[in-house]
PDB file of N, CA and C in Angstrom:
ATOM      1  N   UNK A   1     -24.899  -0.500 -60.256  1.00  0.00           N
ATOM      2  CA  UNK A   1     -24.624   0.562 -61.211  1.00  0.00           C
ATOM      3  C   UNK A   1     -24.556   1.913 -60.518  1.00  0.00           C
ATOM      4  N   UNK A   2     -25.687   2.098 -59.727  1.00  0.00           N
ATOM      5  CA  UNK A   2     -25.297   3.744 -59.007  1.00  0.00           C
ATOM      6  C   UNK A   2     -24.262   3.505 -57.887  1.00  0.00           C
ATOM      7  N   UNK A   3     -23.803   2.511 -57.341  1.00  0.00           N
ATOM      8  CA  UNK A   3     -22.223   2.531 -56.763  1.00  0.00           C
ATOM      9  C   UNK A   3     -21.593   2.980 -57.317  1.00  0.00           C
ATOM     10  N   UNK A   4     -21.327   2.629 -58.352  1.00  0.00           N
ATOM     11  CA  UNK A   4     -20.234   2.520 -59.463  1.00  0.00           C
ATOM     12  C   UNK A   4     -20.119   4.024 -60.520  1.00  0.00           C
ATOM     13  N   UNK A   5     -21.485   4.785 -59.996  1.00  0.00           N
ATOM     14  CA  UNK A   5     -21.549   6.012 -60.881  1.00  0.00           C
ATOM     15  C   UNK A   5     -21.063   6.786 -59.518  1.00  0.00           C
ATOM     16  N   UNK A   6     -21.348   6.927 -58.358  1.00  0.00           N
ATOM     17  CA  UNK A   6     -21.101   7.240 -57.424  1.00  0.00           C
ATOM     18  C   UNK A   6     -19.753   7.693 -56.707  1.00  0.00           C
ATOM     19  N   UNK A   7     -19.288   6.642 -57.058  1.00  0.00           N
ATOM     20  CA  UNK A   7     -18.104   6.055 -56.526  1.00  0.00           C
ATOM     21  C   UNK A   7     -16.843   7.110 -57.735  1.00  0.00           C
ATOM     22  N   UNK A   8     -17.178   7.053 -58.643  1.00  0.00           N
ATOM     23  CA  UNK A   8     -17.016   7.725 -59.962  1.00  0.00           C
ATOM     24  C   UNK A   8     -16.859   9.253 -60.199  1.00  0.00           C
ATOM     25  N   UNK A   9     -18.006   9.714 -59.481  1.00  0.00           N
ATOM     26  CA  UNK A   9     -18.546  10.991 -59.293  1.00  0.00           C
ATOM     27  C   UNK A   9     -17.615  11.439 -57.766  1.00  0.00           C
ATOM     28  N   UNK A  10     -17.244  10.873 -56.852  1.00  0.00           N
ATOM     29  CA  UNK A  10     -16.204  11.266 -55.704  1.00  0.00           C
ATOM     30  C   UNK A  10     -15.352  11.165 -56.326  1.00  0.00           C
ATOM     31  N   UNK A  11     -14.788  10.385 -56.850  1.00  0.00           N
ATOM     32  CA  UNK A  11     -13.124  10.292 -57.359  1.00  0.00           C
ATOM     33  C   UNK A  11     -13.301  11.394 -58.393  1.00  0.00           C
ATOM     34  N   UNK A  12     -14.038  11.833 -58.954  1.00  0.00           N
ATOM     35  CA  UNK A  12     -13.518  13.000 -59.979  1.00  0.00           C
ATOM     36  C   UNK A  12     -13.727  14.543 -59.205  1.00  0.00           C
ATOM     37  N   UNK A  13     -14.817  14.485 -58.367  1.00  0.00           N
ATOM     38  CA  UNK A  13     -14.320  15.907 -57.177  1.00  0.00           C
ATOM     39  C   UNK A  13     -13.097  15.706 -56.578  1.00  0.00           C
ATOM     40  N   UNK A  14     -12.838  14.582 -56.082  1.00  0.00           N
ATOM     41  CA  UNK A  14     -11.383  14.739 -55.159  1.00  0.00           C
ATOM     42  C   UNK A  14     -10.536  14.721 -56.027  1.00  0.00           C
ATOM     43  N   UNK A  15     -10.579  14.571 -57.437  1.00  0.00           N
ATOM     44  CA  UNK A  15      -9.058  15.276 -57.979  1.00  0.00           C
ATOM     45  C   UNK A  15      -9.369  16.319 -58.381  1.00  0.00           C
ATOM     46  N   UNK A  16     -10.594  16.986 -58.502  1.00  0.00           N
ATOM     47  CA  UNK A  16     -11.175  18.751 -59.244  1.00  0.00           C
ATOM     48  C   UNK A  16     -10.606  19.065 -58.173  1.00  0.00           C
ATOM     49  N   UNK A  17     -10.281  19.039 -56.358  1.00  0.00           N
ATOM     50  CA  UNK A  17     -10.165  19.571 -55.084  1.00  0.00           C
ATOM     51  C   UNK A  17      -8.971  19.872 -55.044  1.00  0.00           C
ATOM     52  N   UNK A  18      -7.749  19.528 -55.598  1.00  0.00           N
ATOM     53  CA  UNK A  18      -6.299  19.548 -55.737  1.00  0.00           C
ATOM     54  C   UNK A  18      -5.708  19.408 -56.198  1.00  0.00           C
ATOM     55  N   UNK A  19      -5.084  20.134 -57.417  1.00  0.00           N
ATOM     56  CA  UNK A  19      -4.044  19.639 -58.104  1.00  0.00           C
ATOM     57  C   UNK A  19      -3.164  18.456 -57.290  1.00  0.00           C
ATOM     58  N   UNK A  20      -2.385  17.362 -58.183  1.00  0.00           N
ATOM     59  CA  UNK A  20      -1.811  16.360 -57.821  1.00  0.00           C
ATOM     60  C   UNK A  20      -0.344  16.695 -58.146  1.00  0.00           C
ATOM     61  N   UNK A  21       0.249  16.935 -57.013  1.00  0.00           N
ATOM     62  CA  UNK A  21       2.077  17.078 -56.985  1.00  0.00           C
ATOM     63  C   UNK A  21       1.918  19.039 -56.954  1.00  0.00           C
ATOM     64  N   UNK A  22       0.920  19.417 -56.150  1.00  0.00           N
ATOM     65  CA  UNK A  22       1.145  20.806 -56.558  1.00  0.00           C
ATOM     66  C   UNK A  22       1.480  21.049 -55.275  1.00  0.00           C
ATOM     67  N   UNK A  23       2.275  22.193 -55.618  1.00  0.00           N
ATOM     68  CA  UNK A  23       3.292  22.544 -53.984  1.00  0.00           C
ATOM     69  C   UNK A  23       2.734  24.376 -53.338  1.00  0.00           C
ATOM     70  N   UNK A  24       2.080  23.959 -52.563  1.00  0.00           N
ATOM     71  CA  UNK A  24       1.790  25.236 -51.784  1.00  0.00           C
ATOM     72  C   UNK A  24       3.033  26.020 -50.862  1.00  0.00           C
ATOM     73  N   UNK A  25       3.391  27.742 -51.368  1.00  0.00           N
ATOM     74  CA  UNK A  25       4.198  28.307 -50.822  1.00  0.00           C
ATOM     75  C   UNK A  25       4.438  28.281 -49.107  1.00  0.00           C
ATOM     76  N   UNK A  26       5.293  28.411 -48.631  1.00  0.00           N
ATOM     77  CA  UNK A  26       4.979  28.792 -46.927  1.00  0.00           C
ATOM     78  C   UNK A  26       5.194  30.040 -47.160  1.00  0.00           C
ATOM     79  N   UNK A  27       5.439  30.344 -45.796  1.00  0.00           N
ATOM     80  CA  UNK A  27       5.484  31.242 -45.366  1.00  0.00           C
ATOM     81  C   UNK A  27       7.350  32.443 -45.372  1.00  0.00           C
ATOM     82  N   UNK A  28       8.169  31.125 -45.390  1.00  0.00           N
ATOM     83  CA  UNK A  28       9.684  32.076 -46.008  1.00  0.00           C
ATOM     84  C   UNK A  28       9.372  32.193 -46.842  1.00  0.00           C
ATOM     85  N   UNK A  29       8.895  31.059 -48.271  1.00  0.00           N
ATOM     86  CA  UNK A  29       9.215  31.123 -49.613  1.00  0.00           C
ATOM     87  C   UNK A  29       7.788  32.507 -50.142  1.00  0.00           C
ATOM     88  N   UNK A  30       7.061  33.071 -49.507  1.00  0.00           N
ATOM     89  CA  UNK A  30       5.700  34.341 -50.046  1.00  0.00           C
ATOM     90  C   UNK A  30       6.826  35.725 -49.459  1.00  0.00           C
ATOM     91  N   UNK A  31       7.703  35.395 -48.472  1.00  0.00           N
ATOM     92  CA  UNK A  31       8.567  36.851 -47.768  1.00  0.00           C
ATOM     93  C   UNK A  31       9.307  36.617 -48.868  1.00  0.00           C
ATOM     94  N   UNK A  32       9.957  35.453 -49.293  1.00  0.00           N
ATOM     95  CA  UNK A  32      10.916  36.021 -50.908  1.00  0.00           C
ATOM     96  C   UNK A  32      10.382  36.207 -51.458  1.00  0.00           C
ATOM     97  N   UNK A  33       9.513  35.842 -51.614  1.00  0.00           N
ATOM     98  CA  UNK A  33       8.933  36.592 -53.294  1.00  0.00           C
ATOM     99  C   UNK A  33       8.280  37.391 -53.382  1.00  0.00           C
ATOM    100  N   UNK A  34       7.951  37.999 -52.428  1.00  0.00           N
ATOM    101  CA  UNK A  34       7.099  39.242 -52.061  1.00  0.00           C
ATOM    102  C   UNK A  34       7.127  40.350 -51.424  1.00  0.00           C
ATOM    103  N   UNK A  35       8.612  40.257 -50.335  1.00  0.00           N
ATOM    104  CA  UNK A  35       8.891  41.157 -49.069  1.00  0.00           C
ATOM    105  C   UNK A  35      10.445  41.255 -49.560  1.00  0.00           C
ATOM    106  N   UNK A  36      10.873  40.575 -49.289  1.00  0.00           N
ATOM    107  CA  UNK A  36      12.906  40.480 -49.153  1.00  0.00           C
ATOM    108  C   UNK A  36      13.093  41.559 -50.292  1.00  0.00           C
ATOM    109  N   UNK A  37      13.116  42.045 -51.648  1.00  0.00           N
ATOM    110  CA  UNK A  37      13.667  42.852 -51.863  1.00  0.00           C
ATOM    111  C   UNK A  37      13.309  44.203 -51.871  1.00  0.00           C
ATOM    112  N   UNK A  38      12.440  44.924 -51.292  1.00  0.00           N
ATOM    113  CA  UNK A  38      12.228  45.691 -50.674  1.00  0.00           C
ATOM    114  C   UNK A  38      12.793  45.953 -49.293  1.00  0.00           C
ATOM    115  N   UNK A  39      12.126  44.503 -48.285  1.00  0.00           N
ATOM    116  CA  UNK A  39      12.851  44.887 -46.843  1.00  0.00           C
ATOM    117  C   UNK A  39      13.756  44.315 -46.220  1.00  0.00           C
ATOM    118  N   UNK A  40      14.337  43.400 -47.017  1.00  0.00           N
ATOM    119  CA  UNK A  40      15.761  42.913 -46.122  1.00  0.00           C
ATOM    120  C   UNK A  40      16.951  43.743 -45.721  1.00  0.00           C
ATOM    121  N   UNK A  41      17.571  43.881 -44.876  1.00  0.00           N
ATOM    122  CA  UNK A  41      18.689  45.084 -44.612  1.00  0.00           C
ATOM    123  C   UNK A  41      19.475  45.153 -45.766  1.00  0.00           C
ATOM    124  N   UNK A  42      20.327  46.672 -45.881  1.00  0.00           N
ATOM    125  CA  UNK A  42      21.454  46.975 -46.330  1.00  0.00           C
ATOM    126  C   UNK A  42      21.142  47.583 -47.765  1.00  0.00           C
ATOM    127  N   UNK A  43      21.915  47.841 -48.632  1.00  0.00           N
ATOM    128  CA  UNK A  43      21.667  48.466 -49.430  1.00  0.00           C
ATOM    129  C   UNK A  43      21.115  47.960 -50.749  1.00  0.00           C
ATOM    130  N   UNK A  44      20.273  49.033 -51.324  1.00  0.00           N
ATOM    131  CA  UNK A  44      19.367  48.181 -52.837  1.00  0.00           C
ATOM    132  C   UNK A  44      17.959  47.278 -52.654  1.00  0.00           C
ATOM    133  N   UNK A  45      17.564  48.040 -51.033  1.00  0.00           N
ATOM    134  CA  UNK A  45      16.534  46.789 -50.700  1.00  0.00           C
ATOM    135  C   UNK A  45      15.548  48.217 -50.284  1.00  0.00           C
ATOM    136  N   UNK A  46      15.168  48.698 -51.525  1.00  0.00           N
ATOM    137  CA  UNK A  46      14.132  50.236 -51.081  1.00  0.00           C
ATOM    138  C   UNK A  46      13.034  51.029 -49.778  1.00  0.00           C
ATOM    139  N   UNK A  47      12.727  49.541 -49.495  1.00  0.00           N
ATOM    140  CA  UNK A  47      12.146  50.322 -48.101  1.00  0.00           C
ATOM    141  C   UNK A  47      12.708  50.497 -46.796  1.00  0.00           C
ATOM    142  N   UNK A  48      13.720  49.602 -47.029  1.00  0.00           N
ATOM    143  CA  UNK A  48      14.739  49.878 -45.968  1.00  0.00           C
ATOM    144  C   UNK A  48      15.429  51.340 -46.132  1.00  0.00           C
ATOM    145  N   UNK A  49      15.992  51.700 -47.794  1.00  0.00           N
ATOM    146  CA  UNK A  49      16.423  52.895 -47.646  1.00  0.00           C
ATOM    147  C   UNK A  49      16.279  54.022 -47.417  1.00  0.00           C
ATOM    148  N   UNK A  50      14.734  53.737 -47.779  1.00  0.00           N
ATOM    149  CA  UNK A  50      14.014  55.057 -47.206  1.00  0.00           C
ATOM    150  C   UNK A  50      13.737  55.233 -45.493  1.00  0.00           C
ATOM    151  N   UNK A  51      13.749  54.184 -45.084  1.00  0.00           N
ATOM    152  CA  UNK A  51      13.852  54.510 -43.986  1.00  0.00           C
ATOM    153  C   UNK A  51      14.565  54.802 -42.803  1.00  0.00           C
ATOM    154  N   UNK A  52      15.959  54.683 -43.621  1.00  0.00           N
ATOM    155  CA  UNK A  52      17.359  54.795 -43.219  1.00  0.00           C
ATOM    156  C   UNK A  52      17.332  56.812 -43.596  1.00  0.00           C
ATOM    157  N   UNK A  53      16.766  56.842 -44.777  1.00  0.00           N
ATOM    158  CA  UNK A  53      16.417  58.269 -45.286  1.00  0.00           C
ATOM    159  C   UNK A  53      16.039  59.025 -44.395  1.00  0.00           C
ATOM    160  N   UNK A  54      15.063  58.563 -43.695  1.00  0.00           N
ATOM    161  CA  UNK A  54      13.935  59.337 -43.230  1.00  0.00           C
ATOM    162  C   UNK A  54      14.387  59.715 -41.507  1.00  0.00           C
ATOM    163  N   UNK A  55      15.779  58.661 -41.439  1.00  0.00           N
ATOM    164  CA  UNK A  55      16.442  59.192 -39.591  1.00  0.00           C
ATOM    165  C   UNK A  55      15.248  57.708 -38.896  1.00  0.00           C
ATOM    166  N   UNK A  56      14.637  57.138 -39.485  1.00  0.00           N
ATOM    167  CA  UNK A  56      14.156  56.409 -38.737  1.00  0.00           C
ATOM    168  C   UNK A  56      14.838  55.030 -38.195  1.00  0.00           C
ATOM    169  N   UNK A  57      14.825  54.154 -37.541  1.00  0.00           N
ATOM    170  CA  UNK A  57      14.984  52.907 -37.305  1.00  0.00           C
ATOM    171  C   UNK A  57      14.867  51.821 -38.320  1.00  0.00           C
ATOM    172  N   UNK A  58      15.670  50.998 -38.698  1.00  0.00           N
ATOM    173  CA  UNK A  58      15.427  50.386 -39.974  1.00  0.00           C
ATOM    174  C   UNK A  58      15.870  48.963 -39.894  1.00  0.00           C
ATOM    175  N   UNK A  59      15.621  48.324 -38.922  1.00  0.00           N
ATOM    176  CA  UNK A  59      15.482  47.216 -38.921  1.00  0.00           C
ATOM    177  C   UNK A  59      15.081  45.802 -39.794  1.00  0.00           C
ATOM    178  N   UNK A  60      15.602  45.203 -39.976  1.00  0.00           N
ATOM    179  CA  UNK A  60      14.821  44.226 -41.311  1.00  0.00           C
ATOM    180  C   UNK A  60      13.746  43.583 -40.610  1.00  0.00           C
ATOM    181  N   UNK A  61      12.810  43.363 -41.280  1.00  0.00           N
ATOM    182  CA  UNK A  61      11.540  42.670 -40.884  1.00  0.00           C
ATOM    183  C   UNK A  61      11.682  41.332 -40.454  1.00  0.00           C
ATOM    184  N   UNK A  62      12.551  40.571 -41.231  1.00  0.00           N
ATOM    185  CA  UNK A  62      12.871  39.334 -40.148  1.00  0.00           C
ATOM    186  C   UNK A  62      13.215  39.916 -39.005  1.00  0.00           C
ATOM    187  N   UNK A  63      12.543  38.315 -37.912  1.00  0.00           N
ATOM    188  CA  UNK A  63      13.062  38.627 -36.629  1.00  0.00           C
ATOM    189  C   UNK A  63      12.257  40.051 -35.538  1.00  0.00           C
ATOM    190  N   UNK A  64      11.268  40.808 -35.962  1.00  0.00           N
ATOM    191  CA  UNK A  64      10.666  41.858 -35.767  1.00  0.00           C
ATOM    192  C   UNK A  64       9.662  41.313 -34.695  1.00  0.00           C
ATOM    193  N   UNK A  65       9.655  41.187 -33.565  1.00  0.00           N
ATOM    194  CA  UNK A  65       8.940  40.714 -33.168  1.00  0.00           C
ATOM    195  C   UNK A  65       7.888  41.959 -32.414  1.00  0.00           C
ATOM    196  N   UNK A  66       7.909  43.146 -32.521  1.00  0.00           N
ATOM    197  CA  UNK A  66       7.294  44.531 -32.200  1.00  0.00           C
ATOM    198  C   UNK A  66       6.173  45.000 -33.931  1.00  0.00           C
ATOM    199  N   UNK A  67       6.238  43.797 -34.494  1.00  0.00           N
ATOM    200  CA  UNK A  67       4.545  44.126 -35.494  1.00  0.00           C
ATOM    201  C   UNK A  67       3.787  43.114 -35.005  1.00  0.00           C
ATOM    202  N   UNK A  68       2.721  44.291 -35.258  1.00  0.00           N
ATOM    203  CA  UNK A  68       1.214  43.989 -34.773  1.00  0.00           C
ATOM    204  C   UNK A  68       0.425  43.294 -35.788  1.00  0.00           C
ATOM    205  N   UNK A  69      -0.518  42.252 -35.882  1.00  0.00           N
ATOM    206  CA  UNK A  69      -0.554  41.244 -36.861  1.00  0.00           C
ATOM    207  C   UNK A  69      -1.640  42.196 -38.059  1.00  0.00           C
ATOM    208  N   UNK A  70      -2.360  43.234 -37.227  1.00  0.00           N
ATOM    209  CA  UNK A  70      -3.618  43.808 -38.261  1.00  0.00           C
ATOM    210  C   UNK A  70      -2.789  45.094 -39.097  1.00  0.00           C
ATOM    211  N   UNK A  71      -1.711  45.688 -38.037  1.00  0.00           N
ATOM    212  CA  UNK A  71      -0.650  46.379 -38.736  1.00  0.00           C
ATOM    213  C   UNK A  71      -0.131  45.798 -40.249  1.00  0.00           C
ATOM    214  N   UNK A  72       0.279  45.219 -39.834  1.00  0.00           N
ATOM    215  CA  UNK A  72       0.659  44.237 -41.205  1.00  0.00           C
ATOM    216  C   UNK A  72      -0.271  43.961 -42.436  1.00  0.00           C
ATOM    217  N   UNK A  73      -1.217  43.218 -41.675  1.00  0.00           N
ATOM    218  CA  UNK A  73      -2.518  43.008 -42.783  1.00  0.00           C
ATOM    219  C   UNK A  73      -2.856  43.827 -43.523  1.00  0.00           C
ATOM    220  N   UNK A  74      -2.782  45.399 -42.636  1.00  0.00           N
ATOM    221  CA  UNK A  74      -3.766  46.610 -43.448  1.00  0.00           C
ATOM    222  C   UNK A  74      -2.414  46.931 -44.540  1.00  0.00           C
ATOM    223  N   UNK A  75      -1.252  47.187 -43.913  1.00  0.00           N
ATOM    224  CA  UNK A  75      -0.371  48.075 -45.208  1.00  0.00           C
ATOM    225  C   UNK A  75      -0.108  46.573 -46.193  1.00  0.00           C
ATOM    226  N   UNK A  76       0.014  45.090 -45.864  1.00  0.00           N
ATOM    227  CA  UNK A  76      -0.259  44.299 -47.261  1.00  0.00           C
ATOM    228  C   UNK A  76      -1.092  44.796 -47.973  1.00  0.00           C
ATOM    229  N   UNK A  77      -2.633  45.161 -47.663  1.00  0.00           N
ATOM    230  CA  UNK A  77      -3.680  45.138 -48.048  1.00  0.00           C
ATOM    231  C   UNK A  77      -4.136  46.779 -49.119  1.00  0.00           C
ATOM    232  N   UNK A  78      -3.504  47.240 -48.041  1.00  0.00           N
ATOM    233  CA  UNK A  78      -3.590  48.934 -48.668  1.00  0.00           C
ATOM    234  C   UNK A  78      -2.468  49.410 -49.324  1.00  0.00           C
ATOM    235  N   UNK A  79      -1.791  49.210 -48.816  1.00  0.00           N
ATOM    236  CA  UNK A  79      -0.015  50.156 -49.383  1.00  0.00           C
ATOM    237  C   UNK A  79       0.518  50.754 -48.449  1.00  0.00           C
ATOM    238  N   UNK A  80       1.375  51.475 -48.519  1.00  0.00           N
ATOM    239  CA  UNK A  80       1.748  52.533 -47.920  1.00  0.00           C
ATOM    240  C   UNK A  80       2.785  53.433 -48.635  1.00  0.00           C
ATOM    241  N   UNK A  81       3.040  54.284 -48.227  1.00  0.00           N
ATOM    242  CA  UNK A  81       3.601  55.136 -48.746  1.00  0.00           C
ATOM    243  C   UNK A  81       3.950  54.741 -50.549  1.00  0.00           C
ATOM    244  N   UNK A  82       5.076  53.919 -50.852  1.00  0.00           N
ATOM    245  CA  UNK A  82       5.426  53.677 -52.420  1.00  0.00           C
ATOM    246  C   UNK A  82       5.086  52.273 -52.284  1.00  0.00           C
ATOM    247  N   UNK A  83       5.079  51.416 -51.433  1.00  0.00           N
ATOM    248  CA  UNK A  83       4.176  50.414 -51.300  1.00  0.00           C
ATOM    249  C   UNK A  83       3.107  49.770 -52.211  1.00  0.00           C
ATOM    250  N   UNK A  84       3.168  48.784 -53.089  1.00  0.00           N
ATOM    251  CA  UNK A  84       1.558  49.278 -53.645  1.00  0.00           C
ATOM    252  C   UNK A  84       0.538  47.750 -52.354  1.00  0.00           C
ATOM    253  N   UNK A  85      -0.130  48.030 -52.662  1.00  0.00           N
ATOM    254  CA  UNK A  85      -1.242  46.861 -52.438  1.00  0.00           C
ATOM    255  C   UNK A  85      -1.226  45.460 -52.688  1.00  0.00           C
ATOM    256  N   UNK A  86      -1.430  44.533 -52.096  1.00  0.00           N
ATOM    257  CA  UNK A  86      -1.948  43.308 -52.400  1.00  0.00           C
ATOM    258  C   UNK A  86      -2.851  42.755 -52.411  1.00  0.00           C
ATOM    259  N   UNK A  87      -3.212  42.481 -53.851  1.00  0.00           N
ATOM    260  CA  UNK A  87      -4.714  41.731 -53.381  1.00  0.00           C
ATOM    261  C   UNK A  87      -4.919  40.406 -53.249  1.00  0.00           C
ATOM    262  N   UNK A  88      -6.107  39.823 -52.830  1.00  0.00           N
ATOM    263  CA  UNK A  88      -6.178  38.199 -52.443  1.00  0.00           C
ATOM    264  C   UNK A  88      -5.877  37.419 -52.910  1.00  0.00           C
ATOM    265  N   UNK A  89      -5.742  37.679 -54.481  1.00  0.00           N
ATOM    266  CA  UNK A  89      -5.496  36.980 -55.389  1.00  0.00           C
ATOM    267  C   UNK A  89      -4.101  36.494 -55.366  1.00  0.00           C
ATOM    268  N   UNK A  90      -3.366  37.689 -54.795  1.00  0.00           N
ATOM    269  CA  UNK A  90      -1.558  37.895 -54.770  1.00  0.00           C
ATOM    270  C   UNK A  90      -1.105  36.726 -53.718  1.00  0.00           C
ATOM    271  N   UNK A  91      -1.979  37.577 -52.718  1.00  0.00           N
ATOM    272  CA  UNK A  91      -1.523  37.306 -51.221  1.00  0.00           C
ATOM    273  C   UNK A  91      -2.701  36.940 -50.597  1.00  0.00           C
ATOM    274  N   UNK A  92      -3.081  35.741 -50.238  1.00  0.00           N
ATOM    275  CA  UNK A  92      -4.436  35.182 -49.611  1.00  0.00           C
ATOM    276  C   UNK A  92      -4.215  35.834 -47.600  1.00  0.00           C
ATOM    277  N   UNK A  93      -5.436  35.519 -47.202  1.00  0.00           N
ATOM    278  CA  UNK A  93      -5.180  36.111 -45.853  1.00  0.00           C
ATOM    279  C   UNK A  93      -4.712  35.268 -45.412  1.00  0.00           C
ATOM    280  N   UNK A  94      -4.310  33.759 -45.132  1.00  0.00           N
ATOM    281  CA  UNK A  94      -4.027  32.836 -44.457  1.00  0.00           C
ATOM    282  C   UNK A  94      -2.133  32.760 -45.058  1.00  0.00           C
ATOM    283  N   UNK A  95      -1.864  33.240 -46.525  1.00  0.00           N
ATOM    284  CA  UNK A  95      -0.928  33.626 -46.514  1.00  0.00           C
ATOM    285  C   UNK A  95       0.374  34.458 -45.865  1.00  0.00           C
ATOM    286  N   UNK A  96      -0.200  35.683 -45.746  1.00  0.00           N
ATOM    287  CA  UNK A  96      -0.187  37.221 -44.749  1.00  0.00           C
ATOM    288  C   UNK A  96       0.314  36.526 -43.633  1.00  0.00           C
ATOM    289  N   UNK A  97      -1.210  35.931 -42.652  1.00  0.00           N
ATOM    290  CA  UNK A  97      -0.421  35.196 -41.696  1.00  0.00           C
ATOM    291  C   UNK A  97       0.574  34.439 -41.805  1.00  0.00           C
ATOM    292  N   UNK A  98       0.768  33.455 -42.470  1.00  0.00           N
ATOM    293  CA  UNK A  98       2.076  32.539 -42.756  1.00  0.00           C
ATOM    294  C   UNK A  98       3.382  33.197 -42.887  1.00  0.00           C
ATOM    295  N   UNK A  99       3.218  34.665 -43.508  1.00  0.00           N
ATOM    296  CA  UNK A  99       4.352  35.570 -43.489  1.00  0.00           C
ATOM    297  C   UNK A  99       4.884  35.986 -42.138  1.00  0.00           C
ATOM    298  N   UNK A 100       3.753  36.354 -41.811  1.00  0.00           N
ATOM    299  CA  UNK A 100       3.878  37.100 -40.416  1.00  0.00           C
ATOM    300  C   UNK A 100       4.502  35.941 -39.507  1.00  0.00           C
ATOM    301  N   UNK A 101       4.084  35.524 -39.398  1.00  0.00           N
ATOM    302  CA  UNK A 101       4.390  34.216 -38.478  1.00  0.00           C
ATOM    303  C   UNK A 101       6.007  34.004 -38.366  1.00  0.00           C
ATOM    304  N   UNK A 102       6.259  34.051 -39.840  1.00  0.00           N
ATOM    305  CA  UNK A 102       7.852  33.916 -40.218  1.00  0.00           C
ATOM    306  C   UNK A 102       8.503  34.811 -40.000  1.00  0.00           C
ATOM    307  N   UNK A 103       8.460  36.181 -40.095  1.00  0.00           N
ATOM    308  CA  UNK A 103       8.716  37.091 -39.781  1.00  0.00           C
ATOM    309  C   UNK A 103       9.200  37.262 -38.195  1.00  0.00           C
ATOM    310  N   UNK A 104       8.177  36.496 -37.506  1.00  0.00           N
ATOM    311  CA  UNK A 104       8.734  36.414 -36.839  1.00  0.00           C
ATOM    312  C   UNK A 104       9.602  36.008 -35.654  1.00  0.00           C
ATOM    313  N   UNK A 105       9.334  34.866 -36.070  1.00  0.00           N
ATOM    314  CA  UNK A 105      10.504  33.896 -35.932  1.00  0.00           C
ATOM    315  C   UNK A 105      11.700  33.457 -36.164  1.00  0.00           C
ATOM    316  N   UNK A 106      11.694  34.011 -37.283  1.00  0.00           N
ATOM    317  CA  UNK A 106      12.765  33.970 -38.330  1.00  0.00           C
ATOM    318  C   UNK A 106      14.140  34.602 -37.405  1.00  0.00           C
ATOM    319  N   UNK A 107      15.417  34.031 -37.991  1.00  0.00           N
ATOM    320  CA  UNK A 107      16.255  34.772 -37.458  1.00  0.00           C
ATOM    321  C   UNK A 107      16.613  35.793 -38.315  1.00  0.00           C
ATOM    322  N   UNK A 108      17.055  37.073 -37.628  1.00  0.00           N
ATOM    323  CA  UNK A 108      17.450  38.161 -38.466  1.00  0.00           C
ATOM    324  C   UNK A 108      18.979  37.851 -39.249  1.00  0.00           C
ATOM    325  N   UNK A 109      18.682  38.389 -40.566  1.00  0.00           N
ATOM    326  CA  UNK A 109      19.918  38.110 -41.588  1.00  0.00           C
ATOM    327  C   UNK A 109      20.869  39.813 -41.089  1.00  0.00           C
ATOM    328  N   UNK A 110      22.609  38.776 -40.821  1.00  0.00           N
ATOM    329  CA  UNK A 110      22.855  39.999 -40.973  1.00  0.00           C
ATOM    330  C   UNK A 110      22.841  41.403 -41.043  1.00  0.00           C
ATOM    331  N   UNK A 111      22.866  42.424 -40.503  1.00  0.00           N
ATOM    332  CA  UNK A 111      22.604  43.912 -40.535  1.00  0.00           C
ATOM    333  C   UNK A 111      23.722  44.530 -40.943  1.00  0.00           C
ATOM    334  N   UNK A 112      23.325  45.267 -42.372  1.00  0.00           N
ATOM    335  CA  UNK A 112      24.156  46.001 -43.428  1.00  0.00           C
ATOM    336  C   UNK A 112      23.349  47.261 -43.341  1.00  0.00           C
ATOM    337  N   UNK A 113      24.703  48.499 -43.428  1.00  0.00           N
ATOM    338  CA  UNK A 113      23.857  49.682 -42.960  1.00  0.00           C
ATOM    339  C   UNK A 113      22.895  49.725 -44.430  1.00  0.00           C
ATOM    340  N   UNK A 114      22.146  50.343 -44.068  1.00  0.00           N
ATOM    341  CA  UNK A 114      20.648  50.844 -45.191  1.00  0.00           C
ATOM    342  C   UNK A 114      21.708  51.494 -46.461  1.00  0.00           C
ATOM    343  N   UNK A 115      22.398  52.471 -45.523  1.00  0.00           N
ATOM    344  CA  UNK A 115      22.424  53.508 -46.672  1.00  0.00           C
ATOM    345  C   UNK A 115      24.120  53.170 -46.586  1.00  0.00           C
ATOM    346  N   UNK A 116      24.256  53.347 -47.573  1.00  0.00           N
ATOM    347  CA  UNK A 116      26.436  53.822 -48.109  1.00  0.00           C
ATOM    348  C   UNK A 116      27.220  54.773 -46.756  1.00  0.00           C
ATOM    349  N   UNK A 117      28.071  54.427 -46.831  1.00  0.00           N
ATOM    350  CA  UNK A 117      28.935  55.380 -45.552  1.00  0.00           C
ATOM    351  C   UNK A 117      29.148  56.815 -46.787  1.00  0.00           C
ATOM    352  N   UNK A 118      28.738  57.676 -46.679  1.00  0.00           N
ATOM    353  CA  UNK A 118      29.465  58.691 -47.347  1.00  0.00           C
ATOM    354  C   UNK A 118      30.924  59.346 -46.407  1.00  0.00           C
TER     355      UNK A 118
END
């Protein structure tokens, strides 16, 4: 009988431990849904434009292989400028990394200027 309650009592933690058929994001699919329309090149993708604004370098974040991994972490974490924050809940830390990771590896999409030719 306490086998059998036992035995009972594991099988119902190991399905409380994981949803069954549930699909955890990587690391492209958290940059779409979280990064790409803000920073993918070319126009309508806001942080790129501002930084096309600003005379700076504006590179798309794919492919970036010149960020620093705590760089990253802190402005996920904090914001920056119009940026807002992410919290753990959003974006787990093991997530972040998974981004990063992709980021940079990733091949860069196309380069469309930031801003309109006036």
């Amino acid at each position: 009988m306490n086998k059998l309650l036992v035995l009972s009592l594991l099988a119902t933690l190991g399905a409380c431990s994981s949803k069954q058929g549930e699909v955890v994001a990587d690391g492209a699919e958290n940059y779409e849904r979280y990064c790409a329309g803000c920073h993918n090149p070319g126009p309508g993708h806001g942080a790129t434009m501002l930084l096309a604004e600003k005379g700076r370098p504006v590179p798309a974040l794919i492919g970036r292989k010149d960020l620093d991994y705590d760089y990253l972490h802190s402005v996920v974490r904090q914001g920056l400028i119009e940026m807002p924050p992410f919290r753990a809940t959003e974006l787990s830390d093991p997530q972040i990394k998974e981004v990063y990771e992709y980021i940079k590896t990733a091949e860069p999409p196309k380069q469309e200027p930031a801003l309109p030719k006036s």
